[in-house]
C-alpha atoms as a PDB file:
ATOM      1  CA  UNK A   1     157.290 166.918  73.238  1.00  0.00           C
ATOM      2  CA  UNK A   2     157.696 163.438  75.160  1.00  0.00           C
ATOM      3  CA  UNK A   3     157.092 160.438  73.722  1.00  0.00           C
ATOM      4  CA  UNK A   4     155.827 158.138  76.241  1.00  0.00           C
ATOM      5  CA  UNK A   5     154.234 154.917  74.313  1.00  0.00           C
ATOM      6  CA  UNK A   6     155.872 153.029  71.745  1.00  0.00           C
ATOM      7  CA  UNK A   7     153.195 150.477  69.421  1.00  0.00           C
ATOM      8  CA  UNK A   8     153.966 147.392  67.446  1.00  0.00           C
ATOM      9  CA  UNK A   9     151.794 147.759  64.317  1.00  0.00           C
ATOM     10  CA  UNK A  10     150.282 144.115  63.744  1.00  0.00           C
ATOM     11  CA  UNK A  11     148.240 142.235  61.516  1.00  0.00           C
ATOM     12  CA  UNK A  12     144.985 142.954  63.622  1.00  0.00           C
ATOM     13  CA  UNK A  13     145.517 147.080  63.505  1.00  0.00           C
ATOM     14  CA  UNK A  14     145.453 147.095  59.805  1.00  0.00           C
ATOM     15  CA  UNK A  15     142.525 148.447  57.519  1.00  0.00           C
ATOM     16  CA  UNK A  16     141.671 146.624  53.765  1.00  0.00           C
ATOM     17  CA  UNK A  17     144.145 148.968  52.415  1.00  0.00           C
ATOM     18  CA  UNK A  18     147.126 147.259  54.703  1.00  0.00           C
ATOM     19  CA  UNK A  19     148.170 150.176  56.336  1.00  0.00           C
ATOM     20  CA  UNK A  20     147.316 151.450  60.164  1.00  0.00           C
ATOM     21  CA  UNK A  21     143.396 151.641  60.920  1.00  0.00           C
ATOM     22  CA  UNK A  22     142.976 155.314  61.838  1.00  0.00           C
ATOM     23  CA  UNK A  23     140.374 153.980  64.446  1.00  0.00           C
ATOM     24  CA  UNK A  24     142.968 151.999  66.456  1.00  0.00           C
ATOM     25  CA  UNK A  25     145.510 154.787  66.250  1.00  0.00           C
ATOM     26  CA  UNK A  26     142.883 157.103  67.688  1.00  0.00           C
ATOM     27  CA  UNK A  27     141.721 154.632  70.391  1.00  0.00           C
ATOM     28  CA  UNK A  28     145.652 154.131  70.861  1.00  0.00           C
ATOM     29  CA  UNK A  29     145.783 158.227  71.556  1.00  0.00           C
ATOM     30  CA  UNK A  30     142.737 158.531  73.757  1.00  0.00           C
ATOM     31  CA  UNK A  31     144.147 155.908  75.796  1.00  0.00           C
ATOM     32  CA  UNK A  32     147.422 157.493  76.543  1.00  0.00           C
ATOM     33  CA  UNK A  33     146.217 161.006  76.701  1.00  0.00           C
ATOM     34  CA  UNK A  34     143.737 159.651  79.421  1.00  0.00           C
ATOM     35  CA  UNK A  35     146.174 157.673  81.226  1.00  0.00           C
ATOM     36  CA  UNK A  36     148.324 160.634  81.366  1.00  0.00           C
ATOM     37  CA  UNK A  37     145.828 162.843  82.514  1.00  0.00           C
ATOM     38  CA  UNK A  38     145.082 160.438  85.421  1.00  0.00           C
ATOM     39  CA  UNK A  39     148.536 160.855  86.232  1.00  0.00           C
ATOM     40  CA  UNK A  40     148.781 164.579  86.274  1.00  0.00           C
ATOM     41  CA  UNK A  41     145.403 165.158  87.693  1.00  0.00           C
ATOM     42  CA  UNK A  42     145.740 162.225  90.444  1.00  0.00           C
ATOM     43  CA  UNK A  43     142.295 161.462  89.795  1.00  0.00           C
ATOM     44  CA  UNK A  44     140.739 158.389  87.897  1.00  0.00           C
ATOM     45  CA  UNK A  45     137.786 160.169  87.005  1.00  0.00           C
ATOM     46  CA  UNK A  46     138.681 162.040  83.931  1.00  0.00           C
ATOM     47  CA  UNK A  47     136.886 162.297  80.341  1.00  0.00           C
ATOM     48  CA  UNK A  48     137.885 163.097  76.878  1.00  0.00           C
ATOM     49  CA  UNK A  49     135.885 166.441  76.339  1.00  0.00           C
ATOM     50  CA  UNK A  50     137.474 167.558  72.510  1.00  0.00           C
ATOM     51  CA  UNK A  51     139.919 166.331  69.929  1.00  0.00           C
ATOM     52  CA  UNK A  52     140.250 169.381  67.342  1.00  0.00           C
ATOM     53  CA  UNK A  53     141.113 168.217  63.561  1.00  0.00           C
ATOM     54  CA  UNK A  54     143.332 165.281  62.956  1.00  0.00           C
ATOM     55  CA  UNK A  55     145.954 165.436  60.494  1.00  0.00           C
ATOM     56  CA  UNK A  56     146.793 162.016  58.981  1.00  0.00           C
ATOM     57  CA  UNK A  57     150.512 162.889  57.535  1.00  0.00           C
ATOM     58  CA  UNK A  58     151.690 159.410  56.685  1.00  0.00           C
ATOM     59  CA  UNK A  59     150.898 155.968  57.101  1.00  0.00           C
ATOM     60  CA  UNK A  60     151.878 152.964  59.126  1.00  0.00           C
ATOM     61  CA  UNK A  61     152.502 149.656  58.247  1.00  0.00           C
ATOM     62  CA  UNK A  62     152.731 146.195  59.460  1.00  0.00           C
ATOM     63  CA  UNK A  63     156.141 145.781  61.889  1.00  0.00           C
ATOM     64  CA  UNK A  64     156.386 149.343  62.079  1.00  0.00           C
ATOM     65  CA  UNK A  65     156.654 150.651  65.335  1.00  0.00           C
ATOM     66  CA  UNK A  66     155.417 154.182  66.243  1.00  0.00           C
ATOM     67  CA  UNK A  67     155.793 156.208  69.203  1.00  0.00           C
ATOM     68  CA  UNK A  68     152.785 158.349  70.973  1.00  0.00           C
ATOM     69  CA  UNK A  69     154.119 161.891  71.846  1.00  0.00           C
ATOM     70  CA  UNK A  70     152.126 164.401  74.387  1.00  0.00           C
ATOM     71  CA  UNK A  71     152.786 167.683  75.352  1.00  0.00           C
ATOM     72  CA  UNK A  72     150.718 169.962  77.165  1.00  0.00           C
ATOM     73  CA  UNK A  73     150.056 173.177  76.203  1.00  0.00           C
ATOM     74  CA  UNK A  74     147.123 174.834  78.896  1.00  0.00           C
ATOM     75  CA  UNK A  75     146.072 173.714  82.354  1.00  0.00           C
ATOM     76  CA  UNK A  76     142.094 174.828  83.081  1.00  0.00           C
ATOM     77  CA  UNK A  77     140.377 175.352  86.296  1.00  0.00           C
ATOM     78  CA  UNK A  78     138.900 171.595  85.504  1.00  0.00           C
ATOM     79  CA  UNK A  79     140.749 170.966  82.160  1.00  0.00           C
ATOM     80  CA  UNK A  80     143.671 169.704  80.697  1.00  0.00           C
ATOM     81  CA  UNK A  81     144.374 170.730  77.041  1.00  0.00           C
ATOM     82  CA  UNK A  82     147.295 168.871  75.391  1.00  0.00           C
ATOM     83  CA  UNK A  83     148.774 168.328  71.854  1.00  0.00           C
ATOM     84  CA  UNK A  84     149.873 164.892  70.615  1.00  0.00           C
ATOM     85  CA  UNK A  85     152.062 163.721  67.494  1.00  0.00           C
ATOM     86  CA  UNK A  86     152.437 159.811  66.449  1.00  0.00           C
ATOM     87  CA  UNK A  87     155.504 158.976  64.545  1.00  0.00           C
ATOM     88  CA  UNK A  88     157.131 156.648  62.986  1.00  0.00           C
ATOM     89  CA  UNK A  89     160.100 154.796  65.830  1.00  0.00           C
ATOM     90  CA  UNK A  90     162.786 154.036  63.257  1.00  0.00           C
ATOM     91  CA  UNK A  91     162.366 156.849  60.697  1.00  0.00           C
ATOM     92  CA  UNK A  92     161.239 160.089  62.609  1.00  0.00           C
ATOM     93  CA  UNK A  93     158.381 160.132  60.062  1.00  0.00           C
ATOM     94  CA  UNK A  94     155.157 161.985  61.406  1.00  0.00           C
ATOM     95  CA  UNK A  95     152.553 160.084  61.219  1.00  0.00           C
ATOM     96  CA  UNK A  96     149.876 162.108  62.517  1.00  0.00           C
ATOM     97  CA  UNK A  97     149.174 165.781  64.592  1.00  0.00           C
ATOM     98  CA  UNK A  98     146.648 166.941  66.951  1.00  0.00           C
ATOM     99  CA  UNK A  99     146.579 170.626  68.106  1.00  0.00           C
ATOM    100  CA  UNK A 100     143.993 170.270  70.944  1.00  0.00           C
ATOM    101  CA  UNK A 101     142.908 167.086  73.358  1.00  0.00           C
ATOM    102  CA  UNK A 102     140.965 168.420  76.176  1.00  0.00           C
ATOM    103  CA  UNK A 103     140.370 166.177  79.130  1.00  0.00           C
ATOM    104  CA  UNK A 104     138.110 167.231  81.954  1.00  0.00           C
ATOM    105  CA  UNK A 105     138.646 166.225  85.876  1.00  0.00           C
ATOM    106  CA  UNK A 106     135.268 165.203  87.247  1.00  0.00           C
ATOM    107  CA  UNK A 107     134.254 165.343  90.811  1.00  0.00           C
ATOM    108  CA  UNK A 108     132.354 162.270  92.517  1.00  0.00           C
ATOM    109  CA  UNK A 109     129.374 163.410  91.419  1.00  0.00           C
ATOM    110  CA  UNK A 110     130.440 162.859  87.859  1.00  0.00           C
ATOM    111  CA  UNK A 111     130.805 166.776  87.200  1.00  0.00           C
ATOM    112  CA  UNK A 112     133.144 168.926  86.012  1.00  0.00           C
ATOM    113  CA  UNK A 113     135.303 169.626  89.519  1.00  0.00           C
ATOM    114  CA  UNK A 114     138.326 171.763  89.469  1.00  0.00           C
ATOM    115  CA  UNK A 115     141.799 169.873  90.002  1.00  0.00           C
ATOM    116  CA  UNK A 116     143.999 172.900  91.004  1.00  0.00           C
ATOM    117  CA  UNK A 117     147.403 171.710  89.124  1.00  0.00           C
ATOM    118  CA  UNK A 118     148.814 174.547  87.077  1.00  0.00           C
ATOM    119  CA  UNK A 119     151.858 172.978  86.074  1.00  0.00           C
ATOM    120  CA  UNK A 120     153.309 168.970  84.490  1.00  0.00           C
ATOM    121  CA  UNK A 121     154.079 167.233  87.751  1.00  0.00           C
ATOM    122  CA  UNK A 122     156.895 163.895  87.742  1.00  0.00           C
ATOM    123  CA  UNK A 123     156.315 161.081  89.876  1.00  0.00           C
ATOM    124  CA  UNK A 124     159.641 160.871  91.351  1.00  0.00           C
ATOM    125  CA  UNK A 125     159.040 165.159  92.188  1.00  0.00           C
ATOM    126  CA  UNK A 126     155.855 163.775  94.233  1.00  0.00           C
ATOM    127  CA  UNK A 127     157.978 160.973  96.114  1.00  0.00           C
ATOM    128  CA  UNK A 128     160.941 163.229  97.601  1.00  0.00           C
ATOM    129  CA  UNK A 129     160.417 163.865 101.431  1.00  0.00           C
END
């Protein structure tokens, strides 16, 4: 798995309890799994079809900082299904698992359109003449 976004837990991601609000970690996760779709898929117009369950493991606190990891694990006719884990920078600690984020490529007409990738693609790979 790659671990591609690193967060700075701060006072204004915290819940009553003083720990990580699940909600921002989520919103943190659907943001990189849909940035890295865009990426993969070269196409902008993506959406986040299914998360499966969420297993909270651990929590976060204030000054911690976690890293975001992705990995994907199927590529669909219009679909990309991935797997994500959040843990802790310093300690290694999981913080949370996801088995299953689906995103879907959509066409211009705002449709489900097939992307034809079938495997992870690097920028630099794209580049070379």
């Amino acid at each position: 798995m790659r671990f591609h976004t690193r967060k700075w837990v701060k006072p204004e991601d915290l819940n009553p309890n003083q720990t990580l609000f699940g909600g921002q970690l989520l919103a943190w996760i659907d943001e990189e799994v849909a940035l890295y779709t865009v990426i993969q898929l070269e196409n902008n117009k993506i959406v986040t079809k299914y998360i499966s369950e969420i297993n909270f493991m651990a929590s976060a606190r204030q000054g911690d900082i976690i890293e975001i990891g992705i990995e994907v694990i199927k590529f669909g006719r219009s679909s990309l299904t991935m797997k994500c884990e959040v843990r802790n920078k310093m300690t290694r600690e999981t913080i949370l698992t996801v088995d299953n984020i689906i995103m879907v490529n959509l066409g211009e007409n705002g449709k489900p359109a097939p992307h034809g990738k079938t495997k992870v693609e690097f920028i630099k790979d794209r580049l070379k003449d």
